[in-house]
N, C-alpha and C. Protein backbone atom coordinates (compact mmCIF):
# COMPACT_ATOMS: atom_id res chain seq x y z
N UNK A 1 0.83 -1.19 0.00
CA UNK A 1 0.00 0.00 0.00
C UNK A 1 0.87 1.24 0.00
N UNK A 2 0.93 1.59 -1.05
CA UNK A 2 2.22 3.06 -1.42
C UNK A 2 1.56 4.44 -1.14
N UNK A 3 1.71 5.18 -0.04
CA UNK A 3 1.05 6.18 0.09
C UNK A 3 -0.17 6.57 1.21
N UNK A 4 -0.57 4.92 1.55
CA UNK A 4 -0.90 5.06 2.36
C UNK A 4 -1.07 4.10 3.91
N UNK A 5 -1.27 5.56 4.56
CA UNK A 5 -0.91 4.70 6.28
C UNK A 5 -1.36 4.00 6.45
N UNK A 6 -0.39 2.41 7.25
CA UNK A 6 -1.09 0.99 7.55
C UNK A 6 -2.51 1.20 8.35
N UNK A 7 -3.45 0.33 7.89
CA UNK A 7 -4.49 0.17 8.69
C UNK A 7 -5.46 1.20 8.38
N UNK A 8 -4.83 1.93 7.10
CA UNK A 8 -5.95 3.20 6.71
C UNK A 8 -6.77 3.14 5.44
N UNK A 9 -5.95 1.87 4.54
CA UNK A 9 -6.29 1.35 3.70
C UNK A 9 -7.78 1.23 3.12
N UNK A 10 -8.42 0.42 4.46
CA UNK A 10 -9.64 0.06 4.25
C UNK A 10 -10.58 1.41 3.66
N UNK A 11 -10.77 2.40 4.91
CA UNK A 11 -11.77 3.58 4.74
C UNK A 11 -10.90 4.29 3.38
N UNK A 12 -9.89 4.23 3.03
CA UNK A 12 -9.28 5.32 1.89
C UNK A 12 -10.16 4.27 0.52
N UNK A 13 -10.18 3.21 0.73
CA UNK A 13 -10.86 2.47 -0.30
C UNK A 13 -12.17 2.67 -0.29
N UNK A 14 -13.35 2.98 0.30
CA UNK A 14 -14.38 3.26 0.97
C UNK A 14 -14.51 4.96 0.29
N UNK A 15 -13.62 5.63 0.57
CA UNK A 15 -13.84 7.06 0.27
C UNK A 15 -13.65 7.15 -1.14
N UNK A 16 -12.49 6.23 -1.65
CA UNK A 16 -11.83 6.43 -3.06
C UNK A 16 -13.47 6.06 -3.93
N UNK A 17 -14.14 5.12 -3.06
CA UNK A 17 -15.52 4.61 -3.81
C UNK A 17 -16.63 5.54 -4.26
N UNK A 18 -16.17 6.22 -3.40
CA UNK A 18 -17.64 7.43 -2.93
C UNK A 18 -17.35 8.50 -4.12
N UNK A 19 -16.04 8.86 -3.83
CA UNK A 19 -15.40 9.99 -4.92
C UNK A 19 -15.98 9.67 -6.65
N UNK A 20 -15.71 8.10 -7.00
CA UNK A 20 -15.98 8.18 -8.36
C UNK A 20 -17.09 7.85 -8.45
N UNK A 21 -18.14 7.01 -7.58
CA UNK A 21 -18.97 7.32 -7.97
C UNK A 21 -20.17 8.36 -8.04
N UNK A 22 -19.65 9.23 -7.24
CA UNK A 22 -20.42 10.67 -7.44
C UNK A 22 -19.72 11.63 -8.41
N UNK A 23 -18.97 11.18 -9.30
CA UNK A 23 -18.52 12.01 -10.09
C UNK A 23 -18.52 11.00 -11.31
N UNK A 24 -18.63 9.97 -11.44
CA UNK A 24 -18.77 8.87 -12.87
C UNK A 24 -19.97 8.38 -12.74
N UNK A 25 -20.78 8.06 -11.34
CA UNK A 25 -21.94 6.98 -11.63
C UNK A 25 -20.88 5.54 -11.30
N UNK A 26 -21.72 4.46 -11.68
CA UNK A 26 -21.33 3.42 -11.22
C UNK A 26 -20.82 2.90 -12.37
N UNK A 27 -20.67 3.05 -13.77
CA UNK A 27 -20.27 2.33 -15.01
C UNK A 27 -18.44 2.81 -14.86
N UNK A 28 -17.99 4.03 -13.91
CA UNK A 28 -16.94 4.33 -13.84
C UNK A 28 -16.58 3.42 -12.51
N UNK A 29 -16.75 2.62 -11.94
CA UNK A 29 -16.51 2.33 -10.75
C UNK A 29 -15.59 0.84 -10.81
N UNK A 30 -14.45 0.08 -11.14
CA UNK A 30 -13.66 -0.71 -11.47
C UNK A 30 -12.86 -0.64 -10.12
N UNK A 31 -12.34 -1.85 -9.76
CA UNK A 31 -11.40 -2.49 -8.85
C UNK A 31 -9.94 -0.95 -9.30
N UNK A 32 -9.74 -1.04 -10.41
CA UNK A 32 -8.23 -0.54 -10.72
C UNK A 32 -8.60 1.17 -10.72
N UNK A 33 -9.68 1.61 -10.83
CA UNK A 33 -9.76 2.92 -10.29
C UNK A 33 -10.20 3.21 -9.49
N UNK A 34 -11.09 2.36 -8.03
CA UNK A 34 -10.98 2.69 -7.03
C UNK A 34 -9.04 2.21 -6.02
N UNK A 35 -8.90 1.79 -6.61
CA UNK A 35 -7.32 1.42 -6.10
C UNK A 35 -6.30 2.55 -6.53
N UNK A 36 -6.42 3.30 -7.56
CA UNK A 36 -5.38 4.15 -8.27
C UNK A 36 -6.32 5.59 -7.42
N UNK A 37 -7.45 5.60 -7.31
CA UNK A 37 -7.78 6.63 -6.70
C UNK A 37 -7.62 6.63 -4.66
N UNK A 38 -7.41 5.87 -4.85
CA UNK A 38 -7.07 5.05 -3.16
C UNK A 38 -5.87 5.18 -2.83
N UNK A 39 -4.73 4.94 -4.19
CA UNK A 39 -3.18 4.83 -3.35
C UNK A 39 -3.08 3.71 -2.89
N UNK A 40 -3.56 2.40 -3.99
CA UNK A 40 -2.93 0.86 -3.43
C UNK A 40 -3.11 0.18 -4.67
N UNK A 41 -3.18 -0.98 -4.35
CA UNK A 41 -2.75 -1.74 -5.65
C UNK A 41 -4.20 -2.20 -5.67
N UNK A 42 -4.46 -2.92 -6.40
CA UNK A 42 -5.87 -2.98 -7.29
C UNK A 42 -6.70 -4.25 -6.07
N UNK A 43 -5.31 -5.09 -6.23
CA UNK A 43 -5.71 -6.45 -4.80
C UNK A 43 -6.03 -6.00 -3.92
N UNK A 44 -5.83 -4.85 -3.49
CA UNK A 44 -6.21 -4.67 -1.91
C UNK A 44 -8.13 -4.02 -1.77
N UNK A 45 -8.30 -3.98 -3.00
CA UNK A 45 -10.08 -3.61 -3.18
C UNK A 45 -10.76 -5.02 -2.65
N UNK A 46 -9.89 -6.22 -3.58
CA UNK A 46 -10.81 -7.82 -3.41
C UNK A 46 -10.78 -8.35 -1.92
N UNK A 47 -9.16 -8.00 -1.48
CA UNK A 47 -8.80 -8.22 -0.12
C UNK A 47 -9.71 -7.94 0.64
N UNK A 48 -9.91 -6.60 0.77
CA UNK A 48 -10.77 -6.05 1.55
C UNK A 48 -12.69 -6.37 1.12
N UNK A 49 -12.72 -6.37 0.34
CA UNK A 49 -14.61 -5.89 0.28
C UNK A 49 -14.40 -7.69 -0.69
N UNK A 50 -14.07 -8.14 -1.24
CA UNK A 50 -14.10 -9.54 -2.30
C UNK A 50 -15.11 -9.46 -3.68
N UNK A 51 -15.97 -8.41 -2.93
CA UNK A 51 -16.64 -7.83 -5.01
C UNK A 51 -17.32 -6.96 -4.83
N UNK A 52 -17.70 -6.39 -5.70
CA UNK A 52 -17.92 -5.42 -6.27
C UNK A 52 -19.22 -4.78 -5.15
N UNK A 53 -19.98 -5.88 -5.00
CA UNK A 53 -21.26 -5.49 -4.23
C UNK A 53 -21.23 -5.21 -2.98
N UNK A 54 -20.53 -5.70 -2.33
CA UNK A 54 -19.58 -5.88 -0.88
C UNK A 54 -19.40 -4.46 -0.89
N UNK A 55 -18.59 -4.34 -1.85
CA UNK A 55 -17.58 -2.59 -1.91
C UNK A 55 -18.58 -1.59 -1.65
N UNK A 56 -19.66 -1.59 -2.59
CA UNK A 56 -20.80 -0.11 -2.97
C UNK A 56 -21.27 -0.73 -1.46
N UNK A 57 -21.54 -1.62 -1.39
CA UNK A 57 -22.93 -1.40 0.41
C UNK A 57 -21.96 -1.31 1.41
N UNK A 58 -20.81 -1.07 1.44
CA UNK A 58 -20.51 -1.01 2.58
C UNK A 58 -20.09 0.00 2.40
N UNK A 59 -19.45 1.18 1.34
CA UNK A 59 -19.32 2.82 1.32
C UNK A 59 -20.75 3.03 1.78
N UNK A 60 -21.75 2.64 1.36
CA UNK A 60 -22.97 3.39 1.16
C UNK A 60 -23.08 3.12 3.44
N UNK A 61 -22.94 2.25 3.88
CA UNK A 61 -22.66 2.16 5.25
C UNK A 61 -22.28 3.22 6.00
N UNK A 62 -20.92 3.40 5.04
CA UNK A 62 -19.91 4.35 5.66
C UNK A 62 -20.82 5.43 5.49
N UNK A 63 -21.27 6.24 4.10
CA UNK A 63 -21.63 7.69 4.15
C UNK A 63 -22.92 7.62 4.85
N UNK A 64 -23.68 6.60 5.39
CA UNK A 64 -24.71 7.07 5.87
C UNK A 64 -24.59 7.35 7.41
N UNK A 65 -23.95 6.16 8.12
CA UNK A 65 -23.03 6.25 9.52
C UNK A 65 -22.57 7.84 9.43
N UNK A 66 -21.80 8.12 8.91
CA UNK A 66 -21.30 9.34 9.06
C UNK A 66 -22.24 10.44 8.91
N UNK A 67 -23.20 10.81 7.62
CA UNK A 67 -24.13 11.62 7.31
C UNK A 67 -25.05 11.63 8.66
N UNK A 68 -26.02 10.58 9.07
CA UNK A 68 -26.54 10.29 9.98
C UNK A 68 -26.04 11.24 11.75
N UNK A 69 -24.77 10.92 11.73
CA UNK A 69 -23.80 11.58 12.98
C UNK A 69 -23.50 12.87 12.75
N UNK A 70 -23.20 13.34 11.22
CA UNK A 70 -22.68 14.50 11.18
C UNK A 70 -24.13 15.40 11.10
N UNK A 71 -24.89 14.95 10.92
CA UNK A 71 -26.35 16.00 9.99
C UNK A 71 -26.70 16.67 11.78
N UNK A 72 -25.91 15.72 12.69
CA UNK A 72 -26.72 16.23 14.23
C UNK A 72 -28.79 16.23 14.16
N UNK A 73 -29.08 15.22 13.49
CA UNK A 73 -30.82 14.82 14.01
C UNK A 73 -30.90 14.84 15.07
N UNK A 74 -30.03 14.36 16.04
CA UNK A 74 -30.49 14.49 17.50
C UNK A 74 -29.56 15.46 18.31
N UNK A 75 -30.35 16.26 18.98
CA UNK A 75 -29.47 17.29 19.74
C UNK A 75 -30.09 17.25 21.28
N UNK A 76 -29.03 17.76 21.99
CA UNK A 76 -29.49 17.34 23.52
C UNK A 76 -30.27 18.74 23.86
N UNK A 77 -30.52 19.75 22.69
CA UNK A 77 -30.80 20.90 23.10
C UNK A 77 -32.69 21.09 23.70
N UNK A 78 -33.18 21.88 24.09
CA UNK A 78 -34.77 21.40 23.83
C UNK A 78 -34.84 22.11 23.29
N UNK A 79 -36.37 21.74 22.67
CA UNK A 79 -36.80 21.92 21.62
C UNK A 79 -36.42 21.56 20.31
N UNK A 80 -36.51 22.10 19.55
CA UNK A 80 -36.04 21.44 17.79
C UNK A 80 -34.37 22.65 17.32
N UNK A 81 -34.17 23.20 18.60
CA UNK A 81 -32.92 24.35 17.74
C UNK A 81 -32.07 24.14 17.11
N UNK A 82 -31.95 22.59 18.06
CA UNK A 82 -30.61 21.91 17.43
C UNK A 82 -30.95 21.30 16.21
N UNK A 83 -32.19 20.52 15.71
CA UNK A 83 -32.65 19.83 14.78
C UNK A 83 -31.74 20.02 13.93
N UNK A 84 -31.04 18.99 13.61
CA UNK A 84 -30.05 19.30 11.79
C UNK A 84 -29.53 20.36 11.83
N UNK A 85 -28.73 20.60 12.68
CA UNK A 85 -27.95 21.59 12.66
C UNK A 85 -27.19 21.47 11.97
N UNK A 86 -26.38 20.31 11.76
CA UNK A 86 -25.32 20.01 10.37
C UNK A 86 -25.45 19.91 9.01
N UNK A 87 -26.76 20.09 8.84
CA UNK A 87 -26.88 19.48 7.55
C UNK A 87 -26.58 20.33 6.34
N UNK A 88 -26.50 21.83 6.19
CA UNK A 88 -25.84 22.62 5.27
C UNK A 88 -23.85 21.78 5.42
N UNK A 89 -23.53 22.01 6.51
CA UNK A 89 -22.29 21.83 6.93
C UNK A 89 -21.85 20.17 6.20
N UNK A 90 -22.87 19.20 6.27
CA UNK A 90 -22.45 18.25 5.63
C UNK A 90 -22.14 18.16 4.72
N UNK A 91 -23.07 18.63 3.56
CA UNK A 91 -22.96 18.84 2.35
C UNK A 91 -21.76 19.56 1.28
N UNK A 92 -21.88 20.69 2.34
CA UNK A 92 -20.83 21.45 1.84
C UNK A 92 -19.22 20.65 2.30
N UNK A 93 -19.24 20.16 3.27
CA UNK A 93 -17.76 19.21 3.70
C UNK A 93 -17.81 18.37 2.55
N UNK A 94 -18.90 17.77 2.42
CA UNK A 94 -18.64 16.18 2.18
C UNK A 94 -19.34 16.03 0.63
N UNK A 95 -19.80 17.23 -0.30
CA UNK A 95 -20.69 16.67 -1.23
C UNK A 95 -20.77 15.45 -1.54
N UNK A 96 -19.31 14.95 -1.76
CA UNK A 96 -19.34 13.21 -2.61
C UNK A 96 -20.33 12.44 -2.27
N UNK A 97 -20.09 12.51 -0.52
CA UNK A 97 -20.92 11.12 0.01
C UNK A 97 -22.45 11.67 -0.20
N UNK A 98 -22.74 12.77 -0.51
CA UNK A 98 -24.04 12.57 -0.80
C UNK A 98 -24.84 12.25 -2.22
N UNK A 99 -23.98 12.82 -3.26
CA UNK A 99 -24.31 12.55 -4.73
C UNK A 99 -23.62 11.02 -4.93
N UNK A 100 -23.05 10.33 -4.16
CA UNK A 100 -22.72 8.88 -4.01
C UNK A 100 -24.39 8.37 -3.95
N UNK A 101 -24.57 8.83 -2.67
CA UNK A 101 -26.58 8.47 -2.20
C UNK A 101 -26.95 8.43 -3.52
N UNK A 102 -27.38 9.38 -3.79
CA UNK A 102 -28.35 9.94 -4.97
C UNK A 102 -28.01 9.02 -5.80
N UNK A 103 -26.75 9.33 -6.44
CA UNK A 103 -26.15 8.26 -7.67
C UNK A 103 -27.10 6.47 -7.40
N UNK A 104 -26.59 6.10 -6.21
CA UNK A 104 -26.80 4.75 -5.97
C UNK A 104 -28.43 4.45 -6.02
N UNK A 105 -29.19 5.52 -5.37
CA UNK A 105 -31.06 5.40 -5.30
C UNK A 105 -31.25 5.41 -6.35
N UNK A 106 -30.72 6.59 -7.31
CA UNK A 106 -31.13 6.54 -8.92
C UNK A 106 -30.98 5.21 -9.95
N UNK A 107 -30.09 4.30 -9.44
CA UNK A 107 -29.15 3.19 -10.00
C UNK A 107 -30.02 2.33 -9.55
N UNK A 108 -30.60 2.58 -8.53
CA UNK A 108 -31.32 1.13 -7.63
C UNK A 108 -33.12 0.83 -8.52
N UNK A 109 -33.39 2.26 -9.39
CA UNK A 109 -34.61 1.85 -10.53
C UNK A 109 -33.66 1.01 -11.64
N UNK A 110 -33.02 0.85 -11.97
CA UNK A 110 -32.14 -0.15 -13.47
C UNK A 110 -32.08 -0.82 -12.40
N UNK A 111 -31.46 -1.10 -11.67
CA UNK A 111 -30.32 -2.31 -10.89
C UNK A 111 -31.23 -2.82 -9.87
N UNK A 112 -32.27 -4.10 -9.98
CA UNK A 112 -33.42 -4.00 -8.93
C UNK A 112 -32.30 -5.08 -7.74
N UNK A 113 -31.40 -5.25 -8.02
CA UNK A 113 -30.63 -5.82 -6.35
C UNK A 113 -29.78 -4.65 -6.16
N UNK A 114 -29.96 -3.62 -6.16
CA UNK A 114 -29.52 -2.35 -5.02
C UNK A 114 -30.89 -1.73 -4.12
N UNK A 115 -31.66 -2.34 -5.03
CA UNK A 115 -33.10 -2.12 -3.79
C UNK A 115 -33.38 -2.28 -2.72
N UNK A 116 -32.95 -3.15 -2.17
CA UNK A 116 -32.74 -3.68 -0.69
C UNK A 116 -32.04 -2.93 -0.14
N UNK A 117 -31.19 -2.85 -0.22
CA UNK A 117 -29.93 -1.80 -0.03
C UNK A 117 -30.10 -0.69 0.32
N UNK A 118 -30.92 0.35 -0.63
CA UNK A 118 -31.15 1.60 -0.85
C UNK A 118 -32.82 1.87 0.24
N UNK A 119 -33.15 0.62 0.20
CA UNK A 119 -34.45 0.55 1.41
C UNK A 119 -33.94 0.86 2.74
N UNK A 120 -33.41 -0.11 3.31
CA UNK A 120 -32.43 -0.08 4.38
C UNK A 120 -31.62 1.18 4.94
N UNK A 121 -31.03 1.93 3.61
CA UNK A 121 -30.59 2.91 4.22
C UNK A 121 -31.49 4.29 4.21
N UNK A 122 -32.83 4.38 3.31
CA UNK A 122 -33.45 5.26 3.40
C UNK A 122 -34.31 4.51 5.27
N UNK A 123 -34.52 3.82 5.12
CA UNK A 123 -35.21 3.20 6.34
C UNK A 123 -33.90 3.53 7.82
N UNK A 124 -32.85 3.68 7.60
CA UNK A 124 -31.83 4.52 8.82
C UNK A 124 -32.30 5.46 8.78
N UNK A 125 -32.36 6.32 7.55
CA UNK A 125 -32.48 7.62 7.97
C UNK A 125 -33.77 8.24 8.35
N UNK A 126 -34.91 7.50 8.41
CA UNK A 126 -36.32 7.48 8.75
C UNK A 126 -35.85 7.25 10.04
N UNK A 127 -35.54 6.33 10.18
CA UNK A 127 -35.57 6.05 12.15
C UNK A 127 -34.43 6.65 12.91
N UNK A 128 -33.53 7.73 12.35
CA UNK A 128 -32.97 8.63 12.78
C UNK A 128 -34.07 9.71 13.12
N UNK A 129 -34.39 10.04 11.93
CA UNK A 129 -35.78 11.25 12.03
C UNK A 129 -36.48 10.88 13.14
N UNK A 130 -36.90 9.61 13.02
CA UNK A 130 -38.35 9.24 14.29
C UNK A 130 -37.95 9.19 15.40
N UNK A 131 -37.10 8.75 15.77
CA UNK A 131 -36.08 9.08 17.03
C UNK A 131 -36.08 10.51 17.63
N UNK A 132 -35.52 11.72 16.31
CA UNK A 132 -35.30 12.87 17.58
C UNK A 132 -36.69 13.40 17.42
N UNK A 133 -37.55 12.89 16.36
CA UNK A 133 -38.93 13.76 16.53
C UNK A 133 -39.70 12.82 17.85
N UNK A 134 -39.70 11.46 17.87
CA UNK A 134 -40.52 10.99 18.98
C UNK A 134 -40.28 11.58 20.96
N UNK A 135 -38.89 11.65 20.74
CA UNK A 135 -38.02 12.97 21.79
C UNK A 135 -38.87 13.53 21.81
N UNK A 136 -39.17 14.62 21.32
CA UNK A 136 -40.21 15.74 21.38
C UNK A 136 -41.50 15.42 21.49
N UNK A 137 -41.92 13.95 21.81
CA UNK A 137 -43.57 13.78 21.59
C UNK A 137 -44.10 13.75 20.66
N UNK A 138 -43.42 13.99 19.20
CA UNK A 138 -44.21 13.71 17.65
C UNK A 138 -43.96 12.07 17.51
N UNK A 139 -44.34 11.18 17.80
CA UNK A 139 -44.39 10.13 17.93
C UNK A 139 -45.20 9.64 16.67
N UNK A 140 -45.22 10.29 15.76
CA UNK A 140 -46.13 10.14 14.37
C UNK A 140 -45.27 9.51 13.32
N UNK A 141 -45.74 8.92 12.52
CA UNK A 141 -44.95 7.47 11.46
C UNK A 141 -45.11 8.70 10.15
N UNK A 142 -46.01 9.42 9.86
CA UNK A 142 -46.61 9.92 8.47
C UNK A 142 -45.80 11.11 8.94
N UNK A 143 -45.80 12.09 10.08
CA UNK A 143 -44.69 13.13 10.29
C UNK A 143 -43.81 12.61 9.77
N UNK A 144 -43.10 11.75 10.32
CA UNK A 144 -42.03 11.03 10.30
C UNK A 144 -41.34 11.14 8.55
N UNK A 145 -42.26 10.26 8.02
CA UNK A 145 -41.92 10.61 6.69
C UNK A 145 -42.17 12.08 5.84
N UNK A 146 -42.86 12.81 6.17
CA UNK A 146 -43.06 13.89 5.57
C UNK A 146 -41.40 14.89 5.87
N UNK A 147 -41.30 14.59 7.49
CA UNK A 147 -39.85 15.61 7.94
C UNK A 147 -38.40 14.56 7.16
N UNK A 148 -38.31 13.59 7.06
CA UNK A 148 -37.87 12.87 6.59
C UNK A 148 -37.62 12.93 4.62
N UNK A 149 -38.69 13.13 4.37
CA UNK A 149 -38.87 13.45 2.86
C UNK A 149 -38.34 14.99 2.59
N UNK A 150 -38.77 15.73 3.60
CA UNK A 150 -38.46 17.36 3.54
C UNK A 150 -36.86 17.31 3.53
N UNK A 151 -35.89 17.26 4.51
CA UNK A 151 -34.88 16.66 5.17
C UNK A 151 -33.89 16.41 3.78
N UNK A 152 -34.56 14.72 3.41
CA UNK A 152 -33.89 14.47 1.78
C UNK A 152 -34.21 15.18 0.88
N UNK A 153 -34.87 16.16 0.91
CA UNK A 153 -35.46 16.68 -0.20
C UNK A 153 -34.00 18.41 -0.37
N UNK A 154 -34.09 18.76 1.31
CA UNK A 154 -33.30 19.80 0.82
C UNK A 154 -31.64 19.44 1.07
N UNK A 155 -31.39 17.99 1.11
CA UNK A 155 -29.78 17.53 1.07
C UNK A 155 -29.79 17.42 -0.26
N UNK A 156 -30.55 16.99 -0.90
CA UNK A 156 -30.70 17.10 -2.38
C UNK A 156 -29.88 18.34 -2.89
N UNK A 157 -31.01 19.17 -2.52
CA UNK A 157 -31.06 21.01 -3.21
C UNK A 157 -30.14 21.48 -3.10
N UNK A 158 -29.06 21.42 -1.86
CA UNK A 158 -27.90 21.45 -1.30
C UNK A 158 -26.58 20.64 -2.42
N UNK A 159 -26.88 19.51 -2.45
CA UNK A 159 -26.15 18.86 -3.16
C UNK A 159 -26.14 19.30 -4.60
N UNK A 160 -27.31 19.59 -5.37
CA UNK A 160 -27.24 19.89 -6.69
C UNK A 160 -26.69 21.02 -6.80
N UNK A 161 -27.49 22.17 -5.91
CA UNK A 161 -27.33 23.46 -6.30
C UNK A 161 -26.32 24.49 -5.26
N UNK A 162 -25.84 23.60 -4.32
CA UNK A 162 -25.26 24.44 -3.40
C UNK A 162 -25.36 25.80 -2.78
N UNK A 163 -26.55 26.08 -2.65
CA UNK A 163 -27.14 27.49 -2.09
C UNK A 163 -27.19 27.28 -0.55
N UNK A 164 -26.54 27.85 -0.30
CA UNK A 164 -26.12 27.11 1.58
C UNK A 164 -27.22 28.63 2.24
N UNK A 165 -27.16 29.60 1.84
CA UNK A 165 -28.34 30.39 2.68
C UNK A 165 -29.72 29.71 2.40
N UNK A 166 -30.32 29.63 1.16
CA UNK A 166 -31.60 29.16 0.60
C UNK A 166 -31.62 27.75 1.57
N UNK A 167 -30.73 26.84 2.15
CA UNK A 167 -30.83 25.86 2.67
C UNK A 167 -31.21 26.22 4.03
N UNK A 168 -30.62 26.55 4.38
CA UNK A 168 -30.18 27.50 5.73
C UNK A 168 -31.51 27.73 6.49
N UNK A 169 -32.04 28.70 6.01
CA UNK A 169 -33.17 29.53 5.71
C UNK A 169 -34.46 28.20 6.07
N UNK A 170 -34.37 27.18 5.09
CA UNK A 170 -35.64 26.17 5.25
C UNK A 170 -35.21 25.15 6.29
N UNK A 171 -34.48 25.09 6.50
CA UNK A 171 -34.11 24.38 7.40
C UNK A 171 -34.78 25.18 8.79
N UNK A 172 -34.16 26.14 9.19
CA UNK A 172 -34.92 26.90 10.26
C UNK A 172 -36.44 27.39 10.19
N UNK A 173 -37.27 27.30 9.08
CA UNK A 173 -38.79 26.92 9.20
C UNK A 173 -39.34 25.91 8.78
N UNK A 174 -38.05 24.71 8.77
CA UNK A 174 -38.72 23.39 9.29
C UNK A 174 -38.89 23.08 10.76
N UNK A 175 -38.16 23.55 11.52
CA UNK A 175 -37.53 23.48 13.23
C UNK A 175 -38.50 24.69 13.85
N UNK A 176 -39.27 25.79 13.09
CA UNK A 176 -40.40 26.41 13.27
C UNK A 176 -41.33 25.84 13.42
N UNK A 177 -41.39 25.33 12.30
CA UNK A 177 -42.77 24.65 11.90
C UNK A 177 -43.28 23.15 12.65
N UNK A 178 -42.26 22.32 13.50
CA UNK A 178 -42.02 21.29 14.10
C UNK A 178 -42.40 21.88 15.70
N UNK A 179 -41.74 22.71 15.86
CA UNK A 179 -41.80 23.72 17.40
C UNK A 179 -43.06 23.67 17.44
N UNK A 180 -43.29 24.80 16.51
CA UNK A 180 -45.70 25.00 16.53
C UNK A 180 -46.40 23.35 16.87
N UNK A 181 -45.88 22.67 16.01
CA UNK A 181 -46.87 21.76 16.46
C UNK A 181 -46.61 21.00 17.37
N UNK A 182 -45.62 20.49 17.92
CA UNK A 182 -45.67 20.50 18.91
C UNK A 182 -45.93 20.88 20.17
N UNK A 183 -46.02 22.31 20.25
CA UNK A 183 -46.37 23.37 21.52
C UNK A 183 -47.76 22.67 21.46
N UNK A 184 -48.71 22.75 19.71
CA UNK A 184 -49.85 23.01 19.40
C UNK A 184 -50.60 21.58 20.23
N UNK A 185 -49.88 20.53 19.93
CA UNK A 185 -50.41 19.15 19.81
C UNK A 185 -50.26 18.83 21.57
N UNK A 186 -49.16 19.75 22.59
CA UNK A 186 -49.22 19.46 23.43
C UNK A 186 -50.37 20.39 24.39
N UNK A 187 -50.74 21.30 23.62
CA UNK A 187 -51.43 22.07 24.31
C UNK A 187 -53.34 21.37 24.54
């Protein structure tokens, strides 16, 4: 492994994954250019992940683990202030791992065995949502998906168009609009 530090291998292969395929799609995605984009030799992709499918679900692991932690859904703050406080901040750090997402959901209508896959991890990030909204007493499945749909909807907008105020901005009258009803629903 030329270039890079022992034992770092694995996640640099993991990231090297994320990189091309949010910038090629998956028809760019080969053992010998996630390895040349990694800084190792081509064996150490099979070593590690053994094919191809292995490789994409377990980046897609990685960026959601991380997205999930970094977006801050749950905050120890009360009320909703904290709600996604990260989530401009993710995007803008990390675009790859999110047009990786996108890339892979879009791939998962052609490719019907990334479906499972792409269920699973939209289904984390639902029960991330339901988690810090049930905190607050919204204990609702259809909230759930609506803040959830809103949520993916402006990591999207973020991701395509990178307008970090326009994000900004809806983000804080989603955490409005969550506050009201809650006050509303407890009152």
């Amino acid at each position: 492994m030329s270039g890079v530090a022992y034992g770092s291998g694995r996640q640099a292969l993991l990231e090297a994954t994320v990189r091309i395929v949010a910038a090629q799609g998956l028809r760019g995605l080969t053992y010998r250019a996630v390895a040349a984009e990694a800084g190792v030799t081509h064996g150490s992709v099979r070593y590690h992940f053994g094919d191809r499918a292995t490789l994409i679900e377990e980046a897609l692991v990685y960026c959601v683990e991380r997205s999930i932690k970094e977006t801050e859904l749950t905050s120890d703050l009360p009320g909703f202030d904290g709600f996604a406080r990260g989530l401009v901040s993710l995007v803008v750090t990390d675009p790859d791992a999110q047009a990786f997402q996108y890339e892979l959901m879009l791939e998962a209508r052609r490719r019907p065995e990334l479906r499972d896959t792409i269920r699973r991890v939209n289904e984390s990030y639902r029960v991330a949502t339901h988690q810090e909204l049930a905190r607050h007493g919204l204990d609702d499945p259809d909230l759930t998906d609506l803040v959830y749909a809103a949520l993916d909807g402006l990591v999207f907008q973020q991701t395509a168009f990178a307008d970090t105020t326009r994000t900004e901005r809806a983000v804080e009258v989603l955490r409005q609009l969550l506050e009201t009803y809650a006050t509303a629903r407890s009152a």
